[in-house]
C-alpha atoms as a PDB file:
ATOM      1  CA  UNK A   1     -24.164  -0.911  -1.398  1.00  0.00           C
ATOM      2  CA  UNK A   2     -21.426   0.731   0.121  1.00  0.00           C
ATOM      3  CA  UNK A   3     -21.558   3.804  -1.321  1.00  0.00           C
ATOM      4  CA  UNK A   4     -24.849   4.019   0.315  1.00  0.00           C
ATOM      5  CA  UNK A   5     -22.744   4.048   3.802  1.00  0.00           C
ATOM      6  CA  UNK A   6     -20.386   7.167   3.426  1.00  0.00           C
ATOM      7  CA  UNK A   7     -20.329   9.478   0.280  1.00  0.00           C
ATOM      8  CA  UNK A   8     -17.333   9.794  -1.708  1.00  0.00           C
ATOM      9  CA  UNK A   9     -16.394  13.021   0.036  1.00  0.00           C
ATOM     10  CA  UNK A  10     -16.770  11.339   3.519  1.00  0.00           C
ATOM     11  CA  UNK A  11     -14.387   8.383   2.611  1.00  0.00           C
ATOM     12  CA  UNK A  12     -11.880  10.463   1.419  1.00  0.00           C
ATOM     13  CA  UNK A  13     -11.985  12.683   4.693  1.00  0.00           C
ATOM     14  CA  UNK A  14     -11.762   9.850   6.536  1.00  0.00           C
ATOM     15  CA  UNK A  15      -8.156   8.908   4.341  1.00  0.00           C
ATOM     16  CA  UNK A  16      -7.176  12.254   4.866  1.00  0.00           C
ATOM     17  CA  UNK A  17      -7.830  11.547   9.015  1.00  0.00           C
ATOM     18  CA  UNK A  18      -6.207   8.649   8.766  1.00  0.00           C
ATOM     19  CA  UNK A  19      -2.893  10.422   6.751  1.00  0.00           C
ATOM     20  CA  UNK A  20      -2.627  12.872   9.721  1.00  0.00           C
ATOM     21  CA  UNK A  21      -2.796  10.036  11.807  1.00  0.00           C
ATOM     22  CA  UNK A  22      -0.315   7.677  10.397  1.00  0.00           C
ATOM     23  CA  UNK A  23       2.307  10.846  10.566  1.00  0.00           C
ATOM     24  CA  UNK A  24       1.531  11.741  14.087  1.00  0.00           C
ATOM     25  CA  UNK A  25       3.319   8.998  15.332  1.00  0.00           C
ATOM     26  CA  UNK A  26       2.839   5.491  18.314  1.00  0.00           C
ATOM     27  CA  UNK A  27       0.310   7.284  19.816  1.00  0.00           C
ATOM     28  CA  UNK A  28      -2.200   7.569  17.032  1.00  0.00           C
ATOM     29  CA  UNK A  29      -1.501   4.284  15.601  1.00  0.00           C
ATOM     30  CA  UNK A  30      -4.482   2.348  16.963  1.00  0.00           C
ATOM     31  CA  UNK A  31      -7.008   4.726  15.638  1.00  0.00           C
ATOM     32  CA  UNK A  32      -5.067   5.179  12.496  1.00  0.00           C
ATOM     33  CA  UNK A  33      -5.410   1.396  11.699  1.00  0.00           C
ATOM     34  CA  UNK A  34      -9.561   1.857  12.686  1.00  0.00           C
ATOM     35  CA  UNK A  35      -9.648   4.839  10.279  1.00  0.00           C
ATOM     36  CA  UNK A  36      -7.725   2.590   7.321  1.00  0.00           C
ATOM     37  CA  UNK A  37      -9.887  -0.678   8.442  1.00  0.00           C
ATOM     38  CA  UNK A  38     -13.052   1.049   7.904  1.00  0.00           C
ATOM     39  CA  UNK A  39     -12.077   3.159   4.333  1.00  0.00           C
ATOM     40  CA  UNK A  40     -10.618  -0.667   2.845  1.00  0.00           C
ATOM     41  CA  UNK A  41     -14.242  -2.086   4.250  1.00  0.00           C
ATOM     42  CA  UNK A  42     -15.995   0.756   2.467  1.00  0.00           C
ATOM     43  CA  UNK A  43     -14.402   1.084  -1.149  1.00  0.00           C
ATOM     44  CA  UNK A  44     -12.260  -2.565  -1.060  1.00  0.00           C
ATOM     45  CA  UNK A  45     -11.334  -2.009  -4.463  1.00  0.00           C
ATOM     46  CA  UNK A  46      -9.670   1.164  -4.115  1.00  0.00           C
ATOM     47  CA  UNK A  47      -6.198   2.135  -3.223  1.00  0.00           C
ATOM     48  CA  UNK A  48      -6.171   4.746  -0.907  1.00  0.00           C
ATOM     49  CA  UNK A  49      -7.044   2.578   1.991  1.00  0.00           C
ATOM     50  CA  UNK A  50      -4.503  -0.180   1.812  1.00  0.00           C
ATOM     51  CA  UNK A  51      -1.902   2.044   0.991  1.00  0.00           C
ATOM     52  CA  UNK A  52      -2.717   4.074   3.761  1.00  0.00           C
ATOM     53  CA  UNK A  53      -2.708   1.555   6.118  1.00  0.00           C
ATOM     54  CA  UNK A  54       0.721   0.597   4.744  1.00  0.00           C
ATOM     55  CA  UNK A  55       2.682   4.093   5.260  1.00  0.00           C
ATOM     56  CA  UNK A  56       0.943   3.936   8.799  1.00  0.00           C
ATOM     57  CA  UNK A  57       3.115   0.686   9.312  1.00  0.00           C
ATOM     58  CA  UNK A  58       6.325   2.025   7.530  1.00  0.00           C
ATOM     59  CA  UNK A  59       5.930   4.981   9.424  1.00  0.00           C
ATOM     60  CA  UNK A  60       6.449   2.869  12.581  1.00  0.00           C
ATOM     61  CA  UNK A  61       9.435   1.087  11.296  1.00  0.00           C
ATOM     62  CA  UNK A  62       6.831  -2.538  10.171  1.00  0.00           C
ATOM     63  CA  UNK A  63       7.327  -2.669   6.899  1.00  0.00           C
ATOM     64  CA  UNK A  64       6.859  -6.664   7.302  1.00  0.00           C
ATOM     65  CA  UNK A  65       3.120  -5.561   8.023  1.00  0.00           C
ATOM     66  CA  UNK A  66       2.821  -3.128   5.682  1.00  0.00           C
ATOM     67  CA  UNK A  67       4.200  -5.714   2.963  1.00  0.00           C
ATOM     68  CA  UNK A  68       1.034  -8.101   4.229  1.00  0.00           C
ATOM     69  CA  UNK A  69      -1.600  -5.017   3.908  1.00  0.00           C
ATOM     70  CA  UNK A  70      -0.727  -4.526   0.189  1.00  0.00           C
ATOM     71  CA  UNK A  71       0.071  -8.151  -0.677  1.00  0.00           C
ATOM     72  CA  UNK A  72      -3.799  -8.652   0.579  1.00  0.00           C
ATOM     73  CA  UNK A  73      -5.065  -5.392  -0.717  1.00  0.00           C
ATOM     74  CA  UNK A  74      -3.688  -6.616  -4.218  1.00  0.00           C
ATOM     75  CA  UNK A  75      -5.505  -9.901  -3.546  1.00  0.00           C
ATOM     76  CA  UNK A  76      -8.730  -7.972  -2.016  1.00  0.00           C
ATOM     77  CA  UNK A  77      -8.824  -5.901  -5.436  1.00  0.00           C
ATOM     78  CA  UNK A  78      -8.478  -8.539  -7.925  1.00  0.00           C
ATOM     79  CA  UNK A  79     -11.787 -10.036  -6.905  1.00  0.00           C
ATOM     80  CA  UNK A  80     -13.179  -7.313  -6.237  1.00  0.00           C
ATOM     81  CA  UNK A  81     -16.872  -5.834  -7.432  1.00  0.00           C
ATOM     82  CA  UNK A  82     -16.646  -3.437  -8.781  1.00  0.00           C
ATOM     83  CA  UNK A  83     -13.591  -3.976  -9.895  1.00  0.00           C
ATOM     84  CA  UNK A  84     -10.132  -2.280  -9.119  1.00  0.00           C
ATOM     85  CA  UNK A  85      -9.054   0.361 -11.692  1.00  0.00           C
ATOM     86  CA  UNK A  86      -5.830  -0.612 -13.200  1.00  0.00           C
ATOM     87  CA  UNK A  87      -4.171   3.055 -11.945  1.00  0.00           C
ATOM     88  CA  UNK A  88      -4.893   2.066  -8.486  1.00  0.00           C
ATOM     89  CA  UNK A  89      -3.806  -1.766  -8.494  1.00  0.00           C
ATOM     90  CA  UNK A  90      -0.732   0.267 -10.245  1.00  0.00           C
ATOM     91  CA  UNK A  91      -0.190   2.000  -6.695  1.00  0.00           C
ATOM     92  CA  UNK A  92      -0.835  -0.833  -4.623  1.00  0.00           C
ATOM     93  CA  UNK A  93       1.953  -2.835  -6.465  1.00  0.00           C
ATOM     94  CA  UNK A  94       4.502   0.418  -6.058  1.00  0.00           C
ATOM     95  CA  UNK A  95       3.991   0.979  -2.181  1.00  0.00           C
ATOM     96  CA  UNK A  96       4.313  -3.144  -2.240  1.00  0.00           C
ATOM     97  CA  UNK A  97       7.706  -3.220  -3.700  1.00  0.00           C
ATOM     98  CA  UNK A  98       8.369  -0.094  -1.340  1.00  0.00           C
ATOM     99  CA  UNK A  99       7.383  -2.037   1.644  1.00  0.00           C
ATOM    100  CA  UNK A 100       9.579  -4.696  -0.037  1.00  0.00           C
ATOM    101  CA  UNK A 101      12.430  -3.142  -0.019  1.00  0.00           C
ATOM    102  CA  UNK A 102      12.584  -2.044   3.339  1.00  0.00           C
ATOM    103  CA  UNK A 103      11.739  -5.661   4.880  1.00  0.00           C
ATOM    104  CA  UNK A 104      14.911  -6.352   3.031  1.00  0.00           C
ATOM    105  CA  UNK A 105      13.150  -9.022   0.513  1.00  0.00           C
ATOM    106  CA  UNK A 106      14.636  -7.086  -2.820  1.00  0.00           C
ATOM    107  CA  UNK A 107      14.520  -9.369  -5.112  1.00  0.00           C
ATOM    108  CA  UNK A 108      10.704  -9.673  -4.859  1.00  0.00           C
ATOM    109  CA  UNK A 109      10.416  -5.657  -5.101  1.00  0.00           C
ATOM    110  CA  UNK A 110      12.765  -5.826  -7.844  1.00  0.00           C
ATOM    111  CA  UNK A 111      10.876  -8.280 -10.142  1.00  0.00           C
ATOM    112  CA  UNK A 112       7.557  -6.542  -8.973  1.00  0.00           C
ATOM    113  CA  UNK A 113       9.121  -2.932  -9.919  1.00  0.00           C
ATOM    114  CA  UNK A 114      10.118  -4.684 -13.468  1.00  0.00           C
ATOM    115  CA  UNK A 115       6.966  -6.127 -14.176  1.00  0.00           C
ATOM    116  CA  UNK A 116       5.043  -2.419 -13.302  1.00  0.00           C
ATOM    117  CA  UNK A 117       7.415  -0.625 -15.414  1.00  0.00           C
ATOM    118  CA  UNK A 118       6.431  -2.856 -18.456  1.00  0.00           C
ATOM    119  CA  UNK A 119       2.551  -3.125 -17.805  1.00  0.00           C
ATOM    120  CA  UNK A 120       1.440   0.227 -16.547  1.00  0.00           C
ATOM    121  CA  UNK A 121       0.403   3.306 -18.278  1.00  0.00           C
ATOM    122  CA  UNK A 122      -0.279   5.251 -14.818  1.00  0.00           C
ATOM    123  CA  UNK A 123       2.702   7.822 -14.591  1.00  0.00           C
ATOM    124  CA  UNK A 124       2.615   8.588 -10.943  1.00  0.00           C
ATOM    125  CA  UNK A 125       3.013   5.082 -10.357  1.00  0.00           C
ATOM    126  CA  UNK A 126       5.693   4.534 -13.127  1.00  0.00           C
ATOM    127  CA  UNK A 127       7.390   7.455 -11.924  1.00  0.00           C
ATOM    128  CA  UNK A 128       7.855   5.715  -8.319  1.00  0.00           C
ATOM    129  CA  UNK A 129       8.325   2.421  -9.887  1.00  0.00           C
ATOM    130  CA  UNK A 130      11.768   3.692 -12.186  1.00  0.00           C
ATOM    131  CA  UNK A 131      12.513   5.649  -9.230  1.00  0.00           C
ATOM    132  CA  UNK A 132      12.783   2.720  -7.092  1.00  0.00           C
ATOM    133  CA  UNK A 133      15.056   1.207  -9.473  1.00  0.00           C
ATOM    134  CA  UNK A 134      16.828   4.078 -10.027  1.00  0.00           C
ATOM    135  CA  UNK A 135      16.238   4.492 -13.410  1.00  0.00           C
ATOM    136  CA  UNK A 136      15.086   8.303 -14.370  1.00  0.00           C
ATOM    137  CA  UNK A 137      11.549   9.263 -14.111  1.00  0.00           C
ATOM    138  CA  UNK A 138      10.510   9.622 -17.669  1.00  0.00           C
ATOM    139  CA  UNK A 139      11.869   7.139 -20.032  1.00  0.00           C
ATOM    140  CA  UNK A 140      13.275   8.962 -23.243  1.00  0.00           C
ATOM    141  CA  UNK A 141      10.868   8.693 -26.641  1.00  0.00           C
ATOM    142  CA  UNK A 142      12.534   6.801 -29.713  1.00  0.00           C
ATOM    143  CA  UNK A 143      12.651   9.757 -31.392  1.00  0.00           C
ATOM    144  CA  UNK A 144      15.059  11.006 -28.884  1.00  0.00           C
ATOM    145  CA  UNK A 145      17.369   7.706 -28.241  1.00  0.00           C
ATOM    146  CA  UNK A 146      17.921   7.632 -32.141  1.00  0.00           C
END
């Protein structure tokens, strides 16, 4: 039904509106957060909205409310339908732990960051994830540890 609303390429103009916007600063955060409300009502189980919404916050220095976004865009997903693609409940979880880690509750971020590095198959997110923890991007094969 939504789809109906805005096409594909209109949603992701209006994420791209809403990037510009969580960069420019205080003064654009109010219609940044509009922008981001609207693309999470439109396409709910997608990631691109919540996280979005999320580097708007962290780009203001509230990663506590950024850390909320995600926590209920990963709740928002789950029941979604259609439902959430695995690669983009992947992201959600990454920018979570991010958001984590800045609002000083590591341990959570740690054991999220843990968990994604044993579940997902979605490299950009695994990349972030051993990043996070420091570990090097890409994991070395059997062949090569042996």
């Amino acid at each position: 039904m939504n789809d109906a609303v805005l096409a594909g390429d209109d949603v992701r103009l209006l994420h791209e509106i809403g990037m510009l916007g969580a960069g420019a600063g205080a003064s654009a955060l109010s219609s940044t957060e509009q922008i981001f409300q609207a693309v999470m009502l439109l396409r709910p189980q997608r990631d691109f909205g919540y996280i979005g919404m999320a580097c708007a916050y962290i780009n203001q220095q509230r990663a506590d409310e950024a850390a909320q976004v995600l926590e209920k865009g990963l709740r928002v997903m789950k029941s979604s339908a259609p439902a959430a693609e695995p690669e983009d409940l992947a992201m959600v979880q990454v920018f979570l732990a991010l958001a984590l880690l800045m609002s000083r509750r590591t341990a959570e971020a740690m054991a999220l960051l843990q968990q994604l590095i044993k579940t997902t198959e979605h490299p950009p997110a695994l990349r972030m994830a051993r990043g996070l923890l420091g570990l090097p991007a890409d994991e070395p094969s059997t062949q090569e540890s042996a």
